[in-house]
C-alpha atoms as a PDB file:
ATOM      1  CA  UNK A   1      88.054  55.870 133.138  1.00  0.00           C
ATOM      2  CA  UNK A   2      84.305  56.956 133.031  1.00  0.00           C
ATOM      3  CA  UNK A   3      81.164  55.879 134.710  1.00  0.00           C
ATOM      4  CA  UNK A   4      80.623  53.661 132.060  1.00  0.00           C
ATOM      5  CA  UNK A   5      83.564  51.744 132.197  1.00  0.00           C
ATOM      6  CA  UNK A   6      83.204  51.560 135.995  1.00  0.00           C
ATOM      7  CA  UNK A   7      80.157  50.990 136.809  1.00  0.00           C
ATOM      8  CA  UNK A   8      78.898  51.735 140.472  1.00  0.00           C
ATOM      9  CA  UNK A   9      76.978  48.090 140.489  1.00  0.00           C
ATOM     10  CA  UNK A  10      76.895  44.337 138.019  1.00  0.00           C
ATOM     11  CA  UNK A  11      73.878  42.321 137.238  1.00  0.00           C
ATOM     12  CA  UNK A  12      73.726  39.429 139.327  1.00  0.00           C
ATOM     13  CA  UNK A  13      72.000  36.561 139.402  1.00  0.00           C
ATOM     14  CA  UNK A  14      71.075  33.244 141.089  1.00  0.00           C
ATOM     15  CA  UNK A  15      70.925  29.756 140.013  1.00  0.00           C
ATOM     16  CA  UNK A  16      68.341  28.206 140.692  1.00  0.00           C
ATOM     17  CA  UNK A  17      65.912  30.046 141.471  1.00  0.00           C
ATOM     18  CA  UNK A  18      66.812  33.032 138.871  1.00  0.00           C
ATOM     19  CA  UNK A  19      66.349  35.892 141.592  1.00  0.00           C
ATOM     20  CA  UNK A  20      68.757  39.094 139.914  1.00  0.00           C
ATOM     21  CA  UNK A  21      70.253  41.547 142.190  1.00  0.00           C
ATOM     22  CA  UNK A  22      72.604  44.869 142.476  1.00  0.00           C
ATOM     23  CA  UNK A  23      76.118  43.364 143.025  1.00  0.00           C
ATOM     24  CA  UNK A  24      77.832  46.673 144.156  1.00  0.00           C
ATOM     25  CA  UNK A  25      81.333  47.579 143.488  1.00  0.00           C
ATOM     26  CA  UNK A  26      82.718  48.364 146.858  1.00  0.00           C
ATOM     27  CA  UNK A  27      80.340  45.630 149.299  1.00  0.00           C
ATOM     28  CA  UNK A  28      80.029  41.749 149.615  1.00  0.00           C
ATOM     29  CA  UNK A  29      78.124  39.969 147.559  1.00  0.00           C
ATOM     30  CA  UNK A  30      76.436  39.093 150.472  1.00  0.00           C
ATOM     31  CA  UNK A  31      75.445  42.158 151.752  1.00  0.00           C
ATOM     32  CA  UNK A  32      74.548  43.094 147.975  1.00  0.00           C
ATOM     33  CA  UNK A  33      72.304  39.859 147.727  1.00  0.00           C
ATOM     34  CA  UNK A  34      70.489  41.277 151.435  1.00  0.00           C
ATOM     35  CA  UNK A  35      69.631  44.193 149.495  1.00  0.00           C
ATOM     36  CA  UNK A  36      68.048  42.969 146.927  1.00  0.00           C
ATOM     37  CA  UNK A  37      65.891  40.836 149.056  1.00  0.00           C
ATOM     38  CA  UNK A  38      67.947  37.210 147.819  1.00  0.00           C
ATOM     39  CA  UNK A  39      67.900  34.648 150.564  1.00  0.00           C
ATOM     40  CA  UNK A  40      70.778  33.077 150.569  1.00  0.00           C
ATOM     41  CA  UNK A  41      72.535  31.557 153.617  1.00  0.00           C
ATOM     42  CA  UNK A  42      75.611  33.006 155.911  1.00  0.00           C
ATOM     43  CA  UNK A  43      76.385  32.784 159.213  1.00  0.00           C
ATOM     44  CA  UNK A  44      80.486  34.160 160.110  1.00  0.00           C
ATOM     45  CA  UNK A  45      80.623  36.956 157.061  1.00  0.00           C
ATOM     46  CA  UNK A  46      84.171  36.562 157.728  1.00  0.00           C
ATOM     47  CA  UNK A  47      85.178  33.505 155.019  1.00  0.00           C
ATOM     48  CA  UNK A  48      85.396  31.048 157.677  1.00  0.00           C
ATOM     49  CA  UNK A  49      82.209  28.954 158.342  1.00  0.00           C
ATOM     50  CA  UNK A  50      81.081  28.297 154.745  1.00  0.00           C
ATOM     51  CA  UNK A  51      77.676  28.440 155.196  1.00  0.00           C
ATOM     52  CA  UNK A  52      77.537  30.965 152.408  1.00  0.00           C
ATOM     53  CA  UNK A  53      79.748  28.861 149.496  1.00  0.00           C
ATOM     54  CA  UNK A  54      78.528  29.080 146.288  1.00  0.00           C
ATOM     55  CA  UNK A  55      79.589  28.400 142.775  1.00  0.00           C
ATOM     56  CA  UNK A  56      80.693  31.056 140.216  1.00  0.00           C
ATOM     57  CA  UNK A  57      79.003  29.732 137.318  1.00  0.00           C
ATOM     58  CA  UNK A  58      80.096  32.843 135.236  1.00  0.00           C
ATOM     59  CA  UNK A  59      81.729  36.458 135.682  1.00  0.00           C
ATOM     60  CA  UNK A  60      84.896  37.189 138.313  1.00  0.00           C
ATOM     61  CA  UNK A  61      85.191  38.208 141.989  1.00  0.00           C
ATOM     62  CA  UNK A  62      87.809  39.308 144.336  1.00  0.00           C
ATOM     63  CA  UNK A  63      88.576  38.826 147.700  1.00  0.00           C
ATOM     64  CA  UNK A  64      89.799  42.102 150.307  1.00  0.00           C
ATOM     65  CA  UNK A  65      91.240  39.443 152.245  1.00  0.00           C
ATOM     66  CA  UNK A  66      94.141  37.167 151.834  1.00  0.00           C
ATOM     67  CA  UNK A  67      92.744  33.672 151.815  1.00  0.00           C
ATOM     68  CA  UNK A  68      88.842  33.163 152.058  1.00  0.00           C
ATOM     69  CA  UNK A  69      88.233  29.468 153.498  1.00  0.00           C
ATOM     70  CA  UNK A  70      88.804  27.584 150.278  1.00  0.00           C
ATOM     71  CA  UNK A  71      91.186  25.350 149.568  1.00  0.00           C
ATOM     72  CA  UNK A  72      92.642  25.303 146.056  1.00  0.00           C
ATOM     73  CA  UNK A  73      90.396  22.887 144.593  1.00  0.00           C
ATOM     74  CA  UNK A  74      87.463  25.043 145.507  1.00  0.00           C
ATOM     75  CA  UNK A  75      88.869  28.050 144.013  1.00  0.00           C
ATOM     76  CA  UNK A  76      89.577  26.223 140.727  1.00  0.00           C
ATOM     77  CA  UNK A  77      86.706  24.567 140.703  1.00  0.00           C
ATOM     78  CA  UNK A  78      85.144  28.214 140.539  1.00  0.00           C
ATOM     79  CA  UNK A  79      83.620  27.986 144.315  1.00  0.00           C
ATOM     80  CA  UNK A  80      83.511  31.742 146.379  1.00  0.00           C
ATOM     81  CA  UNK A  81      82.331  32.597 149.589  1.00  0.00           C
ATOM     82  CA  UNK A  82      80.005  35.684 149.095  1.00  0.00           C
ATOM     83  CA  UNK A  83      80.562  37.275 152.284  1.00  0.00           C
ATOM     84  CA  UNK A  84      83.834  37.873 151.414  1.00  0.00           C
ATOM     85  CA  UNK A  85      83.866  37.803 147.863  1.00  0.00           C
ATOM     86  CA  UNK A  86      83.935  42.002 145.473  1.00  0.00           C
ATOM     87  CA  UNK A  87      82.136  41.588 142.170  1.00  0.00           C
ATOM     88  CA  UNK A  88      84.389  42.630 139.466  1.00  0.00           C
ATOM     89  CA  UNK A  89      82.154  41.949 136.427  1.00  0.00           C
ATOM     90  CA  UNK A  90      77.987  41.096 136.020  1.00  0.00           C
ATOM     91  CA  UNK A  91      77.823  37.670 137.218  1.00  0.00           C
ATOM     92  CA  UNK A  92      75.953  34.357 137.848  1.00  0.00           C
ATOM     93  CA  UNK A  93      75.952  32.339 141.373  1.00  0.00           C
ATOM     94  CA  UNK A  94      74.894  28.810 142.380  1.00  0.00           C
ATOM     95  CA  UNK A  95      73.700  28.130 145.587  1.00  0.00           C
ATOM     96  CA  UNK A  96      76.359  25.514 147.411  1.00  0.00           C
ATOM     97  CA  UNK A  97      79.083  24.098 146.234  1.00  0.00           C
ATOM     98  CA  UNK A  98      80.335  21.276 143.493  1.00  0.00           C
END
């Protein structure tokens, strides 16, 4: 596979507000969305308080660990935790969930 097929980074970008960031490969969405100077709330960065929980609105993650704090409803319904949650594709994020 080359560097175009894996990209280092996706586009990603915020609902509302429409803010676009770096999602990078191999860190949080979190910590991807600090670097590009989003604001988005967190507190834990460990998948358990939720203060982070937004909605995939479009595009796929991936978790490092082996159950974020979601409970299957949230996970169908398309809800992540950023903190904990890879980027796998370019992607779009709404603040909070459902």
């Amino acid at each position: 596979m080359d560097a175009a097929e894996d990209p280092a980074f996706f586009t990603a970008l915020t609902e509302p507000d429409g803010q676009q960031f770096d999602a990078w490969r191999q860190q949080s969405l979190l910590a991807s969305m600090e670097q590009g100077s989003v604001d988005w709330p967190s507190s834990c960065r460990n998948g358990t308080c939720r203060t982070c929980i937004g909605q995939l609105l479009d595009g796929q993650v991936r978790y490092e660990i082996e159950w974020p704090g979601l409970s299957a409803e949230e996970k169908i319904a398309g809800c992540v935790l950023p903190c904990v949650a890879y980027p796998c594709s370019d992607l779009t994020l709404k603040r909070g969930s459902l």
